[in-house]
Protein backbone atom coordinates (compact mmCIF):
# COMPACT_ATOMS: atom_id res chain seq x y z
CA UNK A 1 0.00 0.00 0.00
CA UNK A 2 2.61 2.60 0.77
CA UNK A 3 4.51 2.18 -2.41
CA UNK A 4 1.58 2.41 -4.05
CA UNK A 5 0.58 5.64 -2.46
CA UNK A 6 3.98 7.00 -3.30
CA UNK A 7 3.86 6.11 -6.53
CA UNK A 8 -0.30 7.08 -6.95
CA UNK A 9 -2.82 8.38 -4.43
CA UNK A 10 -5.56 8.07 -6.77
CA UNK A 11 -4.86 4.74 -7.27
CA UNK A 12 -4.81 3.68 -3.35
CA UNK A 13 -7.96 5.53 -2.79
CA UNK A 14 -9.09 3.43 -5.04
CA UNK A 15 -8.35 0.45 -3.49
CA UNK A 16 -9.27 1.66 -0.27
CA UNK A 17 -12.92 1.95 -1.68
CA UNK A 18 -12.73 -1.63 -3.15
CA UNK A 19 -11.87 -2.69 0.27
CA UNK A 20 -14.13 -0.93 1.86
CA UNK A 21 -17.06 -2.53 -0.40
CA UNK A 22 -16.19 -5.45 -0.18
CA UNK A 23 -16.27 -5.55 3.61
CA UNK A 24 -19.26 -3.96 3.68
CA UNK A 25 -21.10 -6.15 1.07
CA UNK A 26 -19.58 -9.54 3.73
């Protein structure tokens, strides 16, 4: 996760969402 923050914020918050869904919708 860090890298990818350094290399993209977008991209983490992103993934954050995804994870986020997906936990929820568990």
């Amino acid at each position: 996760m860090m890298a990818s923050a350094s290399l993209s914020s977008s991209a983490v918050s992103i993934d954050v969402d995804d994870e986020m869904l997906m936990g929820w919708v568990l």
